[in-house]
Protein backbone atom coordinates (compact mmCIF):
# COMPACT_ATOMS: atom_id res chain seq x y z
CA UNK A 1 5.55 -17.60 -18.08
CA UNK A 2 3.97 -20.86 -16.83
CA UNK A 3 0.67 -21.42 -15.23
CA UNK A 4 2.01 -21.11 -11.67
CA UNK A 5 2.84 -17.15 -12.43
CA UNK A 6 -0.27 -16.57 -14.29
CA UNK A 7 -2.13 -17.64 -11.27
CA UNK A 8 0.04 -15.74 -8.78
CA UNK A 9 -0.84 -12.11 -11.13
CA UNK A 10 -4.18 -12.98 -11.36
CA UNK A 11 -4.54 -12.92 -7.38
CA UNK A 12 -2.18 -10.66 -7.16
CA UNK A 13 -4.26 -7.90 -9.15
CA UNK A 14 -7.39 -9.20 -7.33
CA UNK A 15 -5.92 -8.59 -4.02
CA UNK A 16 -4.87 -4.94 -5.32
CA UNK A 17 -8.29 -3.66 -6.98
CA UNK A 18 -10.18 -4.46 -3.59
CA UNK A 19 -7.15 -3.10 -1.29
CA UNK A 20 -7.30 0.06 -3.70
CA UNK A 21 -10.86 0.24 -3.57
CA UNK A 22 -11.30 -0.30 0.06
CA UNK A 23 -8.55 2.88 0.35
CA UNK A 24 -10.70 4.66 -1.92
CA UNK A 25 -14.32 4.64 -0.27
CA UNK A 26 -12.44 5.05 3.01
CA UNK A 27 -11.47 8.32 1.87
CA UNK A 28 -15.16 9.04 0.29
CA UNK A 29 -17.12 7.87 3.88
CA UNK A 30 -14.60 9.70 6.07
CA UNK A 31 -15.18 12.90 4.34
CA UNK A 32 -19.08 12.11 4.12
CA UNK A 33 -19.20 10.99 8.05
CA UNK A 34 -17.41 14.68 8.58
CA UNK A 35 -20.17 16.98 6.10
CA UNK A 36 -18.68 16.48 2.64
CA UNK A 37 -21.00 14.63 0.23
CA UNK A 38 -18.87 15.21 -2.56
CA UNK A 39 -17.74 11.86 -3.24
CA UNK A 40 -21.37 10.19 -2.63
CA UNK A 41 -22.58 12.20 -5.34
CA UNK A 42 -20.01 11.17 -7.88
CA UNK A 43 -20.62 7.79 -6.85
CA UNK A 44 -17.38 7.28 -5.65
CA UNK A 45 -18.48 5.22 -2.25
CA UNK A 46 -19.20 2.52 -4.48
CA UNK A 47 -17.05 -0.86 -3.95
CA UNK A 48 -17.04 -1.54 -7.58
CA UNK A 49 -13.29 -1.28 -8.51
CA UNK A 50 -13.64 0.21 -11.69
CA UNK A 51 -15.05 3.23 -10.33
CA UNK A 52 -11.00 3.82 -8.74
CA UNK A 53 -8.91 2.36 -10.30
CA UNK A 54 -5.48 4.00 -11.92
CA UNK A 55 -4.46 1.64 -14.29
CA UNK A 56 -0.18 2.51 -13.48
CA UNK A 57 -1.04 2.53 -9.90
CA UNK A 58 -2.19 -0.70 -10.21
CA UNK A 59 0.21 -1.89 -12.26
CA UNK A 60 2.57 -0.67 -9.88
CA UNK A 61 0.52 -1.99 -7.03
CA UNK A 62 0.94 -5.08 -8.42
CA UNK A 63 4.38 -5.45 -9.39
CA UNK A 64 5.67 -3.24 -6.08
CA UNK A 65 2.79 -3.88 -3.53
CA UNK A 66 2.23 -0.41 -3.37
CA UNK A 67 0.75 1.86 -5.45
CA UNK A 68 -2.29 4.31 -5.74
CA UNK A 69 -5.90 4.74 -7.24
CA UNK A 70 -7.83 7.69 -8.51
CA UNK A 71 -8.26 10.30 -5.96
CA UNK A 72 -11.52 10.65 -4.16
CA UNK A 73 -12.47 14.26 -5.06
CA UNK A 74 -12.82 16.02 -1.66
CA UNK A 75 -14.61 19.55 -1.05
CA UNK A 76 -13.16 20.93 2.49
CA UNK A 77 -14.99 23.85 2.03
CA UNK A 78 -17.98 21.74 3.66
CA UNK A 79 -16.27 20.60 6.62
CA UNK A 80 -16.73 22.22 10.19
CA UNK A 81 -12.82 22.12 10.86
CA UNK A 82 -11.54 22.32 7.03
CA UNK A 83 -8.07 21.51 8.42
CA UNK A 84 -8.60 19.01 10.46
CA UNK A 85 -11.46 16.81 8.53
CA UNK A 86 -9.14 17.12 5.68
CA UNK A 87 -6.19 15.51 7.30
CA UNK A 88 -8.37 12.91 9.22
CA UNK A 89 -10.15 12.21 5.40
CA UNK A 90 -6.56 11.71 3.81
CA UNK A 91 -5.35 9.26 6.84
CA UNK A 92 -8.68 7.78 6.93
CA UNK A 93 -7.06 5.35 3.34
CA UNK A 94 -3.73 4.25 4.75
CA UNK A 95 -5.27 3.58 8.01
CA UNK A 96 -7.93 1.26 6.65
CA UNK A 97 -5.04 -0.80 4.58
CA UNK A 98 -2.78 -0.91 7.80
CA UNK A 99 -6.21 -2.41 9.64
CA UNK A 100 -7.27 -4.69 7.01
CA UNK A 101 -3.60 -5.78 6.77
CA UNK A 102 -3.52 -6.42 10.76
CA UNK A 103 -6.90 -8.28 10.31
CA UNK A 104 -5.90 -10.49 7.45
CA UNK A 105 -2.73 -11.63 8.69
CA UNK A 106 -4.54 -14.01 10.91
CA UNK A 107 -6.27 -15.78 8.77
CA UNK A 108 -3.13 -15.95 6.32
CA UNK A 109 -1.50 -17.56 9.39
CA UNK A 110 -4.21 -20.53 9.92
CA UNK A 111 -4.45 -21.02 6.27
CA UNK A 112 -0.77 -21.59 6.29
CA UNK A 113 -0.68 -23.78 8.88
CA UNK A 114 -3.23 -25.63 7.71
CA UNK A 115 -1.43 -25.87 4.27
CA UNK A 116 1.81 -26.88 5.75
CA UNK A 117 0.26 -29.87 7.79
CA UNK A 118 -1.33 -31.11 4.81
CA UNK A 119 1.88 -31.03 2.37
CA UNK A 120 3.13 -34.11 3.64
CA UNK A 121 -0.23 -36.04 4.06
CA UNK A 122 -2.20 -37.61 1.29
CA UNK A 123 -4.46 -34.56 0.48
CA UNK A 124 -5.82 -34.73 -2.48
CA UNK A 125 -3.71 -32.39 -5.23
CA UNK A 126 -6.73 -29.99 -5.51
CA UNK A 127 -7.04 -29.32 -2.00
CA UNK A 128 -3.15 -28.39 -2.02
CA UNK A 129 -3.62 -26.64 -4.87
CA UNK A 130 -6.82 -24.67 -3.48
CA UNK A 131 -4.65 -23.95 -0.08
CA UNK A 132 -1.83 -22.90 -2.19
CA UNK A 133 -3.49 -20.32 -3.87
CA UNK A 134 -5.54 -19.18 -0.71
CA UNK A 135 -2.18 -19.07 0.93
CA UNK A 136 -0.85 -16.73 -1.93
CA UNK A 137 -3.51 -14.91 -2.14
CA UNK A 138 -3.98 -14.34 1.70
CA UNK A 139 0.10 -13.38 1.54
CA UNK A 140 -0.52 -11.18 -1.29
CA UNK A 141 -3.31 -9.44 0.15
CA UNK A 142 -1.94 -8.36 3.72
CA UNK A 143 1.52 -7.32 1.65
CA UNK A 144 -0.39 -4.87 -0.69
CA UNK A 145 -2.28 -3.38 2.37
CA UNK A 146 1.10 -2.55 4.28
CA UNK A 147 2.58 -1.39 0.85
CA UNK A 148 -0.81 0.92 0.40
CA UNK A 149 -0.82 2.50 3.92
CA UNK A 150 3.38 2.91 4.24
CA UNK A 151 3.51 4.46 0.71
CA UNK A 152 0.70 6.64 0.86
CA UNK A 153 1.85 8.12 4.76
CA UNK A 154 5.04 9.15 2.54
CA UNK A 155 4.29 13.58 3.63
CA UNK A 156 5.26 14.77 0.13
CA UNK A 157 2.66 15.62 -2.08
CA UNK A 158 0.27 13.97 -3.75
CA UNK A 159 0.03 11.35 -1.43
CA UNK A 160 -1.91 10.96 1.59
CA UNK A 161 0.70 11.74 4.12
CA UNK A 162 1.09 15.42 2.87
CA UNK A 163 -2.30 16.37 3.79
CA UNK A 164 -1.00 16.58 7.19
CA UNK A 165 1.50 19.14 6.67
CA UNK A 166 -1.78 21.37 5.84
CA UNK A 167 -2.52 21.09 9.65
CA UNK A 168 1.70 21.56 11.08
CA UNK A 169 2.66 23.89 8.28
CA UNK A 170 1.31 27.61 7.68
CA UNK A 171 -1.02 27.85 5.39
CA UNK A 172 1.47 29.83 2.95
CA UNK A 173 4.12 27.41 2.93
CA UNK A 174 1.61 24.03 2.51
CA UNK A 175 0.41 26.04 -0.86
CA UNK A 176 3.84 27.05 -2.20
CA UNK A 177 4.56 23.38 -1.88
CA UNK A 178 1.45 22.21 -3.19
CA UNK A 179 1.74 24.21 -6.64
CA UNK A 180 4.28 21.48 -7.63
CA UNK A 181 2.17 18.45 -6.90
CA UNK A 182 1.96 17.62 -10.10
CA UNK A 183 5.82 17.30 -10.86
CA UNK A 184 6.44 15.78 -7.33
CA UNK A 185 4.45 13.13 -8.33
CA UNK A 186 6.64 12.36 -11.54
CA UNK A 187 10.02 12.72 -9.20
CA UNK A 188 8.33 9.81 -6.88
CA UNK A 189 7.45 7.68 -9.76
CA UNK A 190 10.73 7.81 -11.18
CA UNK A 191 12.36 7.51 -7.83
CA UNK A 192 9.85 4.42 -7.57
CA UNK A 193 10.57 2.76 -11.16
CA UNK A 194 14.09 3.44 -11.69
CA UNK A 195 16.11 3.77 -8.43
CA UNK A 196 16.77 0.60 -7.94
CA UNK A 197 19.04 0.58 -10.63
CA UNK A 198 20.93 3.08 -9.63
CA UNK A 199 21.22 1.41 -5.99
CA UNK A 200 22.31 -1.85 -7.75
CA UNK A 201 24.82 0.17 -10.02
CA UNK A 202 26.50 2.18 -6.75
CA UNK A 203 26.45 -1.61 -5.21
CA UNK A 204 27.95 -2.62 -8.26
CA UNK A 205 31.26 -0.58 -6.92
CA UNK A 206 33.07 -2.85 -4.24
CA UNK A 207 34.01 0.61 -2.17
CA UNK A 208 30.22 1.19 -1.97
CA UNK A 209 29.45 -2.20 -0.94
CA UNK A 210 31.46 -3.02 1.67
CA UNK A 211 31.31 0.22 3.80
CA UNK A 212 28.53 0.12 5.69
CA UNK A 213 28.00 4.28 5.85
CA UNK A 214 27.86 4.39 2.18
CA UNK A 215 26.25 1.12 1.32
CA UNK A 216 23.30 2.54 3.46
CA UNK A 217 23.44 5.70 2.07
CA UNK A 218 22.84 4.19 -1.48
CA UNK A 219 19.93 2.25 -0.45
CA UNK A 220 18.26 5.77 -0.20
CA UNK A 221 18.35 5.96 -3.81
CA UNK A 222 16.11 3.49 -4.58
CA UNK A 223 11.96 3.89 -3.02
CA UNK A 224 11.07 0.53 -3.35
CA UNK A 225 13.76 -1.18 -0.78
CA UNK A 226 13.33 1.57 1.53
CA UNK A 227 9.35 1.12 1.56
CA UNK A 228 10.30 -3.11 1.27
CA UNK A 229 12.06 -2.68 4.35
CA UNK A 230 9.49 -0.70 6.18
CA UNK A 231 7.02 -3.28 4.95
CA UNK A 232 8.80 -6.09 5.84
CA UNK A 233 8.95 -5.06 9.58
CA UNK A 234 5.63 -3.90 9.94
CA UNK A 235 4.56 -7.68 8.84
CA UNK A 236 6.88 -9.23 11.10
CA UNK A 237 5.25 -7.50 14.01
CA UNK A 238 1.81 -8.24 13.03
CA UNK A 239 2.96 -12.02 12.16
CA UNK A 240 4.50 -12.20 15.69
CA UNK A 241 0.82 -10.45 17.25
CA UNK A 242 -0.75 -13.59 15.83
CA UNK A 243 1.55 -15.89 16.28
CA UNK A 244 1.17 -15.76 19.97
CA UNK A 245 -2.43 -16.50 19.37
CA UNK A 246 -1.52 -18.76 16.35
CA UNK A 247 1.43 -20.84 16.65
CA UNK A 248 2.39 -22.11 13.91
């Protein structure tokens, strides 16, 4: 690993302990804001990362620019509308990455540009350098925020997104579902960490690849291109917001 990589983790995991924090306290002030001090008592509104972080969930954060943190613990019993605060508390993270992302991506655009008019002039090698990393950083940054919000909107439980079957579903049904959290959790991991090998392997078989039905079939095997897709589109559309403000 050369010095070019070791720079690109390092701002890679910076970018994901304050995205993953920012998701965090999110959470923890939403549920304050609506009567549940729960998470100010624990100290959990604090911006220090290592009061959040999940040490896979970054890892994965960092590798797969998405990921997750420790849960904010959450009381609904104080909340006025238990159903509703709780939903609005659990779309309260995603939302703040999808903002921040939207935000971000307009700086990441001038930095670029400003980057890319300097690559051919004689700026000096640590200004490059410095706009380089900016740039990557920047890039990094916005990506993990799309990858936070899109994975954690996912409605199966644990993540975010599920909370707001509590407020479609009856009550019976979200609770049945709920009881296997725990091992829904460890189906999406493994669905995260190992399906795109089995995508690659049914790719592997040139009756798979070439139809188009069952060549997009297969890519539902494997979490991480569906979620790169998703991810991919939601930062062209925020690229082309900017860009009309931007050019590049």
């Amino acid at each position: 690993m050369d010095f070019s990589q070791i720079t690109y983790y390092i701002l890679t995991a910076a970018a994901a302990l304050i995205a993953l924090t920012i998701h965090e306290v999110s959470h923890g002030y939403v549920a304050y804001k609506l009567g549940d001090n729960t998470a100010m008592s624990l100290g959990r509104l604090s911006l220090n990362p290592l009061k959040h972080i999940d040490i896979y969930g970054v890892i994965c954060t960092v590798l797969f620019h998405f990921g997750w943190a420790k849960p904010v613990p959450i009381n609904a019993r104080n909340f006025k509308k238990p159903k509703r605060d709780f939903a609005l508390t659990a779309l309260a993270g995603p939302a703040s990455n999808l903002i921040l992302a939207f935000i971000m991506t307009a700086p990441f655009l001038l930095f670029l540009k400003l980057y890319l008019s300097l690559i051919t002039s004689s700026a000096s090698g640590f200004v490059l350098s410095l706009l380089e990393n900016t740039v990557s950083f920047l890039s990094s940054f916005v990506m993990i925020n799309i990858g936070l919000g899109v994975f954690n909107l996912i409605p199966i439980p644990p993540f975010d997104g599920s909370r707001i079957l509590n407020v479609i579903l009856p009550e019976k049904t979200y609770f049945k579902i709920m009881k296997y959290e725990r091992k829904i959790y460890i189906g999406v991991v493994c669905w995260l960490l190992l399906g795109r090998y089995v995508f690659l392997a049914l790719m592997s078989v040139p009756f798979i690849a070439f139809n188009p039905v069952l060549s997009f079939i297969a890519r539902f095997f494997s979490l991480s291109e569906l979620l790169s897709g998703v991810n991919v589109f939601l930062l062209e559309l925020m690229m082309d917001f900017w860009q009309l403000i931007i050019p590049i």
